[in-house]
Protein backbone atom coordinates (compact mmCIF):
# COMPACT_ATOMS: atom_id res chain seq x y z
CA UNK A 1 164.90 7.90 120.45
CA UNK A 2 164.25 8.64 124.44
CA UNK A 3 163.90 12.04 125.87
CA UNK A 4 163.17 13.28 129.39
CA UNK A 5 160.23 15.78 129.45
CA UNK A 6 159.34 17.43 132.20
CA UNK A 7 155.41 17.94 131.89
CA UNK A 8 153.52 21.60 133.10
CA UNK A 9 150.18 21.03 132.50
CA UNK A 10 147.57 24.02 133.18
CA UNK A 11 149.44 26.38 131.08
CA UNK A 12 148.49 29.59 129.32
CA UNK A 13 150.42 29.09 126.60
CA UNK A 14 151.62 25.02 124.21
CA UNK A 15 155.24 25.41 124.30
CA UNK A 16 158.04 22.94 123.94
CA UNK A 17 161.02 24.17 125.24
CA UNK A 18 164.44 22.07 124.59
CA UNK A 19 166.75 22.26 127.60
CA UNK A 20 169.81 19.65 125.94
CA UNK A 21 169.69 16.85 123.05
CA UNK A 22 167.31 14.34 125.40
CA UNK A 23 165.81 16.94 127.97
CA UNK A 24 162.69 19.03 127.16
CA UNK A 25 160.05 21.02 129.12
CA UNK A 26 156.48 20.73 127.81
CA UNK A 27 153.94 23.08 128.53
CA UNK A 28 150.04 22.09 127.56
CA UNK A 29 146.76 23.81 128.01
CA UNK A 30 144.94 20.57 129.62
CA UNK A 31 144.41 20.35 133.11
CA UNK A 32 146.35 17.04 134.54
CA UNK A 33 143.02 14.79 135.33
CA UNK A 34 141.91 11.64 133.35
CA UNK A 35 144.99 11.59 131.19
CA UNK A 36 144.18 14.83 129.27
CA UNK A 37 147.49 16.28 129.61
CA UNK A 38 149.02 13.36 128.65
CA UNK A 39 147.04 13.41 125.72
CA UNK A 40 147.82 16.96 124.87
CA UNK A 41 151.72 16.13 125.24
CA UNK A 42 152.05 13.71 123.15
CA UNK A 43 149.74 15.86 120.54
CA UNK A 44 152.38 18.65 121.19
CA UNK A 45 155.34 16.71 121.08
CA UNK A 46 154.13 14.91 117.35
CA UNK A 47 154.11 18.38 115.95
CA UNK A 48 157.21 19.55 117.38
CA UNK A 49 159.10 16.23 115.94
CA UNK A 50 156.54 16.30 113.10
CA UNK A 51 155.54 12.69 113.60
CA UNK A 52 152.29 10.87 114.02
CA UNK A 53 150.73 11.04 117.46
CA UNK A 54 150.85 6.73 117.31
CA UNK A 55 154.49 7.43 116.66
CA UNK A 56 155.16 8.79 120.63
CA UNK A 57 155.06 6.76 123.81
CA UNK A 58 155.11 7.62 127.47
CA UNK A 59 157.34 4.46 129.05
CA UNK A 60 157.37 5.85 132.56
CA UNK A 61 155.85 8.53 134.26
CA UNK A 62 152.53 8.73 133.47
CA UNK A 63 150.89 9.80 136.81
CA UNK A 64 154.11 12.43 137.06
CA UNK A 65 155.29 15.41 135.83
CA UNK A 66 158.90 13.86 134.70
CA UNK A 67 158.13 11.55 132.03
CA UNK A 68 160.20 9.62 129.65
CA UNK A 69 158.90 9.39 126.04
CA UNK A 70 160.10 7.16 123.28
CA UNK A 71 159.80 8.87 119.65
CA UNK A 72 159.74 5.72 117.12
């Protein structure tokens, strides 16, 4: 499965917010430097989907706050 996920790193709060069937906003603690938020999203998204962490994949977007992720 593919979903668009717009990233918002910096946050107060971990929140996963679902905007339609493929489009989610993703809010993580981790500041967006060295791949930490990255990191954090895809720990936030594999307890949202209750999957393992190995099970998520950023195909595009890494370096951005739009990102599309592929949930095996």
């Amino acid at each position: 499965m593919k979903i668009f996920v717009k990233a918002k790193p910096n946050s107060k709060f971990e929140k996963v917010e679902k905007i339609s069937e493929t489009e989610f906003k993703v809010a993580v603690c981790e500041p967006s430097e060295k791949g930490k938020a990255n990191e954090a999203l895809t720990r936030v998204l594999s307890e949202y989907f209750k999957v393992a962490k190995s099970r998520i994949k950023i195909k595009a977007g890494r370096g951005s706050k739009n990102k599309i992720v592929e949930i095996i």
